[in-house]
Protein backbone atom coordinates (compact mmCIF):
# COMPACT_ATOMS: atom_id res chain seq x y z
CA UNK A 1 -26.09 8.30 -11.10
CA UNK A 2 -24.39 11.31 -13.62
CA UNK A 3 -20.40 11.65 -12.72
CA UNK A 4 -21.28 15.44 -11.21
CA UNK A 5 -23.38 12.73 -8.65
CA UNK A 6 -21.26 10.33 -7.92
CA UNK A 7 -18.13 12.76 -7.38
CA UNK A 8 -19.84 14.86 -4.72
CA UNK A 9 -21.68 11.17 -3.05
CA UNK A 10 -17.71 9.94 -3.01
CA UNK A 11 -16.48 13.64 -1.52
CA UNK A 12 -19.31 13.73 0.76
CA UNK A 13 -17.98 10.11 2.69
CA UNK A 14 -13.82 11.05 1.70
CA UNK A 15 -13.72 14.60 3.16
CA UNK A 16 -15.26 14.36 6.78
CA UNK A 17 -11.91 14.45 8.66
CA UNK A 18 -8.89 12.45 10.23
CA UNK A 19 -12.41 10.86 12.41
CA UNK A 20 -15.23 10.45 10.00
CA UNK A 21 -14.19 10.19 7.09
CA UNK A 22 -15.15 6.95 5.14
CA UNK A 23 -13.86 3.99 2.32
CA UNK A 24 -15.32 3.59 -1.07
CA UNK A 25 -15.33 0.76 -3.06
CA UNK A 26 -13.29 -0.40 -5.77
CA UNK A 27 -16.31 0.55 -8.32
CA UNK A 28 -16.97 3.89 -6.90
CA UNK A 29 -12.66 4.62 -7.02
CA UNK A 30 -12.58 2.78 -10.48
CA UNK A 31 -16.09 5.27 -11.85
CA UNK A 32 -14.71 8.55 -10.10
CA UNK A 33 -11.47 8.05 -11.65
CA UNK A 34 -12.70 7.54 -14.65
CA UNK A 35 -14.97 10.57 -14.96
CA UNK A 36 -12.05 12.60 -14.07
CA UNK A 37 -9.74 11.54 -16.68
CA UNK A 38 -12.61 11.96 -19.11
CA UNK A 39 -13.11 15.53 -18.12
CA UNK A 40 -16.14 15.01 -16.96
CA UNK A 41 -15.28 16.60 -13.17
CA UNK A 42 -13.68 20.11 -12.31
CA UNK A 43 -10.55 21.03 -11.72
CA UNK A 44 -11.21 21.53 -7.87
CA UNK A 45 -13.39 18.06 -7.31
CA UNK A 46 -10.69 16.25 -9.03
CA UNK A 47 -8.29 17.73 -6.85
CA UNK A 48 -10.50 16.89 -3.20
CA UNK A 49 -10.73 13.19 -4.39
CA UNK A 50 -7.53 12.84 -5.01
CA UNK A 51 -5.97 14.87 -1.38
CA UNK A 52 -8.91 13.94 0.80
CA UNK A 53 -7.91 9.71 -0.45
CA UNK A 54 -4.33 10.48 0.49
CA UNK A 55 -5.30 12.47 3.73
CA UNK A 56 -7.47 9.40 5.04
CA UNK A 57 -5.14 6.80 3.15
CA UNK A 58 -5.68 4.90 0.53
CA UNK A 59 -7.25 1.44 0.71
CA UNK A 60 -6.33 -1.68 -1.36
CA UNK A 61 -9.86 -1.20 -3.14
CA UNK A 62 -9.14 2.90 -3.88
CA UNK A 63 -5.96 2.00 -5.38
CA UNK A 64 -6.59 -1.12 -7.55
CA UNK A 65 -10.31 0.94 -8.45
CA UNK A 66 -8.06 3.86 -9.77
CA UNK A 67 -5.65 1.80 -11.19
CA UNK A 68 -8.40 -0.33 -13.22
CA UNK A 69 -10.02 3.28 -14.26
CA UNK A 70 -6.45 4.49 -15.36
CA UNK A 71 -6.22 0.92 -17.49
CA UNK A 72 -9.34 0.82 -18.87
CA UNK A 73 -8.51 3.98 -20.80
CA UNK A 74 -4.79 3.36 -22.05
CA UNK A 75 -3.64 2.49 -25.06
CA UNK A 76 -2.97 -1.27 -24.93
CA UNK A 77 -0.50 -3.28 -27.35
CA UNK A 78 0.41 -6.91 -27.22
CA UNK A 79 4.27 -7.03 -27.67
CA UNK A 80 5.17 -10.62 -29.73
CA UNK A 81 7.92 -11.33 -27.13
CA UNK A 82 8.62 -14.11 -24.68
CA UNK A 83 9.50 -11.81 -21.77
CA UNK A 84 9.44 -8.06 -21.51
CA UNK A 85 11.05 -5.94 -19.00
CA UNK A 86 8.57 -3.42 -17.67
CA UNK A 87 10.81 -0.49 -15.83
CA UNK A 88 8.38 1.30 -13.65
CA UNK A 89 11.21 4.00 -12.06
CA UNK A 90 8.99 7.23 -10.39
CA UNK A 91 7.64 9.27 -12.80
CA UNK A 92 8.46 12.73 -10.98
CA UNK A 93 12.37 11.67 -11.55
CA UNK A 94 15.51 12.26 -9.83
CA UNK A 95 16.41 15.97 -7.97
CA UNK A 96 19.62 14.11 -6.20
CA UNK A 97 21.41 11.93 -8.14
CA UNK A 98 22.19 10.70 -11.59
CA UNK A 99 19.34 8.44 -13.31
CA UNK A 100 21.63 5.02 -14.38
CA UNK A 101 18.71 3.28 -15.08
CA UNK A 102 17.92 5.24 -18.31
CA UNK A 103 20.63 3.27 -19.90
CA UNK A 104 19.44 0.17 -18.71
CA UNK A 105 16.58 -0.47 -21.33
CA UNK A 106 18.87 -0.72 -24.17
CA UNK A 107 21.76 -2.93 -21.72
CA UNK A 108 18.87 -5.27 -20.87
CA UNK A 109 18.08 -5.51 -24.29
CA UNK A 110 21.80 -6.90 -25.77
CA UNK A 111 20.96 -9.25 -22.93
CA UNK A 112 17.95 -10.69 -23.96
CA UNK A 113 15.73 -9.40 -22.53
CA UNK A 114 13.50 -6.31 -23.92
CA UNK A 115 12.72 -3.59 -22.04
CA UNK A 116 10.18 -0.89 -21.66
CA UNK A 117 10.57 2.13 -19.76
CA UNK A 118 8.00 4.92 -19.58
CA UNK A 119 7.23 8.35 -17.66
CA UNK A 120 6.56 12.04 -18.63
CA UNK A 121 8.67 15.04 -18.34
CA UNK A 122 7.91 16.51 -15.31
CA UNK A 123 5.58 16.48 -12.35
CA UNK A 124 5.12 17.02 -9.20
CA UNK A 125 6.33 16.43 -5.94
CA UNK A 126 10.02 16.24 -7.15
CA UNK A 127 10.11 18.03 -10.80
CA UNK A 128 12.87 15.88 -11.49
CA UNK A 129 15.69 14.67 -13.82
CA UNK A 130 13.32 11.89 -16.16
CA UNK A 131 13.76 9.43 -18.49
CA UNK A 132 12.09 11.05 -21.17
CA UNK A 133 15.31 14.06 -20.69
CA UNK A 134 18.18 11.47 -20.92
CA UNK A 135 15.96 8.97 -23.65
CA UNK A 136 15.48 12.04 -25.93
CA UNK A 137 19.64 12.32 -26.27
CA UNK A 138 19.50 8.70 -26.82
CA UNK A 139 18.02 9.00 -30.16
CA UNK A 140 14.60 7.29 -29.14
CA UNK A 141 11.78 9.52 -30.31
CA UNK A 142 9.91 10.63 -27.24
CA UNK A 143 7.15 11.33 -28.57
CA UNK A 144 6.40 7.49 -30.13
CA UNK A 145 3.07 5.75 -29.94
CA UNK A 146 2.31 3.10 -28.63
CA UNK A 147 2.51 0.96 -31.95
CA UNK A 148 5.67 2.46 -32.65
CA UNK A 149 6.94 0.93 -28.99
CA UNK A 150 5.91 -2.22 -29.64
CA UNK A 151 7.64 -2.01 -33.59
CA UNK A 152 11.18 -1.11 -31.40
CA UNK A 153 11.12 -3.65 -29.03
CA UNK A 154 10.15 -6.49 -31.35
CA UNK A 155 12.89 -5.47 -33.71
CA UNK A 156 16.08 -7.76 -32.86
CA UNK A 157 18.36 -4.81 -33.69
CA UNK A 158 16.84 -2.42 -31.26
CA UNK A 159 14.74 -4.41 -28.40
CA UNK A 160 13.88 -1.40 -25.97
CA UNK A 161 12.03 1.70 -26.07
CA UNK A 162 10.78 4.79 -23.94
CA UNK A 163 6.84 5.48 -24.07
CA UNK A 164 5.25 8.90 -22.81
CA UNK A 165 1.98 8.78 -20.91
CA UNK A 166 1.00 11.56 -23.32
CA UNK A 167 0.87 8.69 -25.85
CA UNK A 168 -0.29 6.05 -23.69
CA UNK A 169 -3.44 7.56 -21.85
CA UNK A 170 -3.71 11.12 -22.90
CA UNK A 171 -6.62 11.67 -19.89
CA UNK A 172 -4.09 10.72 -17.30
CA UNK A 173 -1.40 13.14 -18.66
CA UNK A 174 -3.90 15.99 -18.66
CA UNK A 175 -4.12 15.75 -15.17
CA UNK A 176 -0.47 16.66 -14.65
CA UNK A 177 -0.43 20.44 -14.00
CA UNK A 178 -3.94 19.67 -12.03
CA UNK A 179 -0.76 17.18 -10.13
CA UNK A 180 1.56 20.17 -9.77
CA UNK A 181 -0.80 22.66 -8.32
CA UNK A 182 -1.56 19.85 -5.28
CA UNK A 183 1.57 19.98 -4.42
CA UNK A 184 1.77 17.03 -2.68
CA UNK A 185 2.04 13.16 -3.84
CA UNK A 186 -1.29 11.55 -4.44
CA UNK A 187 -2.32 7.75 -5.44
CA UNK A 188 -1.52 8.96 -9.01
CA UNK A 189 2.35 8.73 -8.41
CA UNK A 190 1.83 5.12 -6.65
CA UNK A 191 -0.31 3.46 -9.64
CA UNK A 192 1.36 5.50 -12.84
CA UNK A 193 4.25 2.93 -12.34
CA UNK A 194 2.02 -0.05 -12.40
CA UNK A 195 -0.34 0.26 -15.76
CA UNK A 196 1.78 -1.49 -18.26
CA UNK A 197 1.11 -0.21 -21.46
CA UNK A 198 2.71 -2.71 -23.50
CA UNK A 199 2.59 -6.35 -22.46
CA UNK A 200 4.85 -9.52 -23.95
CA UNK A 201 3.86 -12.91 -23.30
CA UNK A 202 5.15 -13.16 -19.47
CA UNK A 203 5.28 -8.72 -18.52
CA UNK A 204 7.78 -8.89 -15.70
CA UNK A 205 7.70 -5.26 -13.39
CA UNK A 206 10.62 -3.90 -11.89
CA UNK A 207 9.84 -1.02 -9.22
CA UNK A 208 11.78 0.71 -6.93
CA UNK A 209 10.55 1.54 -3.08
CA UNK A 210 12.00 3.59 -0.06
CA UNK A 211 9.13 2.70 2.54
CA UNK A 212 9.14 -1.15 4.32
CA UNK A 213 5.49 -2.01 4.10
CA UNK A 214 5.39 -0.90 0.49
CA UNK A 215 6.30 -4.33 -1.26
CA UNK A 216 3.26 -6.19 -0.80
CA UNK A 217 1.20 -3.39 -1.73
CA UNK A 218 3.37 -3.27 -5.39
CA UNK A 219 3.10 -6.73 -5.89
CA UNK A 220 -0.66 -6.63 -4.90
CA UNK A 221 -1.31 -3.92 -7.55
CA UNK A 222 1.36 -5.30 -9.84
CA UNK A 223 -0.85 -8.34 -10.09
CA UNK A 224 -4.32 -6.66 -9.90
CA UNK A 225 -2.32 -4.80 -13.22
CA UNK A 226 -2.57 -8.33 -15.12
CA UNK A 227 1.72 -8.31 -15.04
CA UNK A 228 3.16 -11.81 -14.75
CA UNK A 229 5.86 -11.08 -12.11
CA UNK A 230 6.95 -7.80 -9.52
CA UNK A 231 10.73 -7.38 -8.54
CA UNK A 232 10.99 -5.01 -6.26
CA UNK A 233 13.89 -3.28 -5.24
CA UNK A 234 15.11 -1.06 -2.13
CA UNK A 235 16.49 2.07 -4.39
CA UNK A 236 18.37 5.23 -4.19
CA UNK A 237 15.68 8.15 -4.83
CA UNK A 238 12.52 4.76 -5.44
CA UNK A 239 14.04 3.90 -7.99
CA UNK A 240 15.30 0.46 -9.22
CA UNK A 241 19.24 0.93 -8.97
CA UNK A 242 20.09 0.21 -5.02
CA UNK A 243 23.07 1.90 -3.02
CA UNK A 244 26.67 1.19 -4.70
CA UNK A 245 28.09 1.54 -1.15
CA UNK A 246 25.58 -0.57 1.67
CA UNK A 247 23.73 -4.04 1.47
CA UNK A 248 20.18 -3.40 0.24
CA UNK A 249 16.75 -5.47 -0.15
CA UNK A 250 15.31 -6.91 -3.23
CA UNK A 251 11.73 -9.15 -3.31
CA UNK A 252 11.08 -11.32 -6.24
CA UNK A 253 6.82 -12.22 -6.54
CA UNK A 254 5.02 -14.48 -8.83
CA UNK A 255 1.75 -12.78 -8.64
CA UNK A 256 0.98 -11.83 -5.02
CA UNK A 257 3.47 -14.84 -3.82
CA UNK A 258 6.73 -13.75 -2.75
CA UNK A 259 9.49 -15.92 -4.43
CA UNK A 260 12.60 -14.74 -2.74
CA UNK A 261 14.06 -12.14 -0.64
CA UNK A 262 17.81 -11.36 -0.50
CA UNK A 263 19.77 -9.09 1.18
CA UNK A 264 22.07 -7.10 -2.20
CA UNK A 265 25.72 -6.73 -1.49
CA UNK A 266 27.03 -4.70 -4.05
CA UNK A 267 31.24 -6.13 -2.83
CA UNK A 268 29.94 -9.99 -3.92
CA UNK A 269 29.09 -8.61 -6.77
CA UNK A 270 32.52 -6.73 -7.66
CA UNK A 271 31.50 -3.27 -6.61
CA UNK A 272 33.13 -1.03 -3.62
CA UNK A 273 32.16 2.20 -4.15
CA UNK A 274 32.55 4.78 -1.42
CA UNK A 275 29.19 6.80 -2.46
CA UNK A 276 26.00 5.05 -2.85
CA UNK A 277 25.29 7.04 -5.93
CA UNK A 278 26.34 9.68 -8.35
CA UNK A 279 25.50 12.98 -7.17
CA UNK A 280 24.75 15.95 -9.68
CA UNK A 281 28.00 17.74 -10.28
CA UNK A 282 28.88 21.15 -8.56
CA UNK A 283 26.07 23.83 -8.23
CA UNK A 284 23.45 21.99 -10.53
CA UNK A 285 19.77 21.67 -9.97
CA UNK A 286 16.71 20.78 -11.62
CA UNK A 287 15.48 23.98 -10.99
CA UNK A 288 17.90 25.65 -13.26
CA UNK A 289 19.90 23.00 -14.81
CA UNK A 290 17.77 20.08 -16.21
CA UNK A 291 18.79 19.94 -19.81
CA UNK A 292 22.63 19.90 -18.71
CA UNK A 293 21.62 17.35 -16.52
CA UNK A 294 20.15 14.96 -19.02
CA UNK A 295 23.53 15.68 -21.47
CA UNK A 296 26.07 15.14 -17.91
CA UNK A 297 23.77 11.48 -17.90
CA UNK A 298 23.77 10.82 -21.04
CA UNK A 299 27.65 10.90 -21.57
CA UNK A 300 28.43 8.87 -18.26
CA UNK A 301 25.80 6.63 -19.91
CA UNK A 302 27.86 6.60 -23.17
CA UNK A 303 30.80 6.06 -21.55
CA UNK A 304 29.70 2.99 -19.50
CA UNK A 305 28.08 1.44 -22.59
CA UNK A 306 31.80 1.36 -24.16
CA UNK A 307 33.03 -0.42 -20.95
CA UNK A 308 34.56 2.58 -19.19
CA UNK A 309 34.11 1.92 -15.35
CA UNK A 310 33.40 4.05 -12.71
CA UNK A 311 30.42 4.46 -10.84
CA UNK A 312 28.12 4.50 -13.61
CA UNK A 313 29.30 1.18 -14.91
CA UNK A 314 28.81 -0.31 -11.59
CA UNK A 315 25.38 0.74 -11.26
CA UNK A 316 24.68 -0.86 -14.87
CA UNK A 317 26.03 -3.78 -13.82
CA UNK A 318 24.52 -4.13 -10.47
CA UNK A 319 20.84 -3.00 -12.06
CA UNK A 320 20.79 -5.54 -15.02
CA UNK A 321 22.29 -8.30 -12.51
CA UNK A 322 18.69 -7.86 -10.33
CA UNK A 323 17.09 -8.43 -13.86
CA UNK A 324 18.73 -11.12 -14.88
CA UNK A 325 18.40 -13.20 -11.21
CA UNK A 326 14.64 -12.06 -11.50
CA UNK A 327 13.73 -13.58 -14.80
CA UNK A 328 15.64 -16.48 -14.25
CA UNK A 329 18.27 -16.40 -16.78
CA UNK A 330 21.08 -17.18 -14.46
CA UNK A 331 21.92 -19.44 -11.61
CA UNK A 332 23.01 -16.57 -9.39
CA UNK A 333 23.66 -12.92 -8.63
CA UNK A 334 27.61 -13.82 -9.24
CA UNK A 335 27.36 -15.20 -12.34
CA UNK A 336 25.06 -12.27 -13.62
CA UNK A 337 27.61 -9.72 -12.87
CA UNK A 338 30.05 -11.49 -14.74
CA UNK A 339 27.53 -11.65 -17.70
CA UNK A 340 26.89 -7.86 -17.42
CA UNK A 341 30.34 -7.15 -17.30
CA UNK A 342 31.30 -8.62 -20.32
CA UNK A 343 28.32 -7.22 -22.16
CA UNK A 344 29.34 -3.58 -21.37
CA UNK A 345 33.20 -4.23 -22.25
CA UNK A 346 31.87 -5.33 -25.38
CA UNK A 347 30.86 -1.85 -26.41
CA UNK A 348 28.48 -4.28 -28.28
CA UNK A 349 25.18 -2.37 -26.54
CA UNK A 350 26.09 1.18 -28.44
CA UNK A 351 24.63 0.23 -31.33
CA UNK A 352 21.14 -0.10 -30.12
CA UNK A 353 21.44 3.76 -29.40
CA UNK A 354 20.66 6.28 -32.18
CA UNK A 355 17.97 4.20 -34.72
């Protein structure tokens, strides 16, 4: 069967209503996919897969078929580490509050643990504040392949980097203003997170989630990915840094076993803010402000790195904690905080910034 086939067989069984309409398989979601981000569909097939999958809801086989699909064409590199910290924060960004867990690559790294975070600069549904905005004032090159990823986070000196999905599967990040003329969020923004471009010897991910049931569904496709290990982690926005202000939920998994679940309270841990995160300052948006944006993160980030506290710090402190408990490198969430803490009054993380 050609692609032009298959796509219009899959339609055909997708787009029959709220009623009708029928599953496919993992192959047929793992083929279509693939023809699309090979070019080998139009514009406005590609864009009824992908809205008449969300309209009838995804299954377990349509997602880990289009994750496989998006896989199978990335750019792949083996990372010669022991552990490595795969930060899978939403990809369309932040259009509330400030993004603390740009800084926490390079923190995670003076901790010892290397870290990987990766995204694009915009898409839809939120257009948001991203980690390629803030990373770019961080001195990491943006624009880095893959190999040059891996180079960073094995070096000692450095230990963290930010990859683009321009660099890491080019077919996928054609797709994006295809994304932005949707509209709306489609199966895309739920396995972009998951693909794991770079992998150490044990690939831990750490996600962030608003909706209950989505856990299990994470740590299903988290281990469908090939990734050792899923934390994931009730956030402000989805992403991985919780509320500063009100208990939240993390779930630790070993493949598609959950480990532990514990209720976060951010006052064991040191912290009493009164906001649960940092809002952008006055009149700013991301529709008109997004480049003072990522220079307002970047020098709370700055500051926090030389052990200024404040809200920033806290956040920091109470992201890299979640890390730490995850991968086992401390008894408890106490005694992580205390380790953070110390790490950031050191100043000693600046000088992983700017090489």
């Amino acid at each position: 069967m050609s692609s032009q086939e298959l796509i219009h067989s899959i339609i055909q069984r997708i787009a029959t209503g709220p009623d009708l309409s029928k599953d496919i398989d993992f192959e047929e979601a793992r083929l279509g996919m693939e023809a699309i981000l090979k070019g080998e569909v139009d514009d406005v097939r590609s864009a009824i897969f992908l809205i008449a999958l969300r309209m009838k809801r995804e299954t377990m086989d349509e997602n880990k078929g289009i994750l496989a699909a998006i896989q199978n064409l990335t750019t792949n590199q083996k990372v010669d580490v022991e552990n490595l910290i795969d930060i899978g924060d939403p990809y369309s960004g932040y259009n509330r509050s400030i993004p603390v867990s740009s800084f926490l690559p390079p923190l995670l790294a003076e901790l010892g643990l290397p870290a990987l975070i990766h995204g694009l600069n915009s898409v839809s549904p939120k257009f948001g504040l991203t980690h390629r905005h803030v990373s770019e004032l961080m001195g990491c090159d943006v624009n880095m392949s893959s190999s040059s990823a891996k180079d960073r986070i094995e070096n000692a000196q450095i230990g963290w980097a930010y990859l683009d999905q321009s660099q890491y599967c080019s077919g996928l990040h054609d797709l994006v203003e295809l994304r932005d003329r949707v509209i709306k969020r489609t199966v895309l923004n739920t396995v972009e997170t998951l693909i794991g471009p770079l992998r150490g010897k044990k690939t831990h991910s750490i996600l962030g989630y608003v909706h209950k049931p989505y856990p299990p569904i994470y740590a299903d496709l988290v281990n469908a990915s090939g990734m050792d290990t899923a934390l994931l982690i009730r956030g402000v926005e989805g992403g991985v840094i919780p509320s500063l202000r009100q208990k939240g939920l993390m779930i630790s998994y070993s493949g598609i076993e959950e480990q532990d679940r514990v209720d976060i309270d951010p006052s064991e841990l040191g912290i009493k803010q009164e906001m649960r995160a940092i809002a952008f300052p006055g009149q700013m948006s991301v529709e008109k402000n997004i480049t003072e944006l990522a220079k307002y993160t970047f020098d709370l980030g700055i500051d926090a790195l030389s052990g200024k506290e404040g809200m920033f710090f806290d956040g920091l402190v109470l992201g890299a904690s979640l890390v730490l408990w995850h991968t086992k490198k401390v008894n408890s969430l106490s005694e992580a905080s205390e380790k953070v803490r110390e790490t950031l009054k050191s100043g000693r993380t600046l000088s992983r910034l700017k090489k």
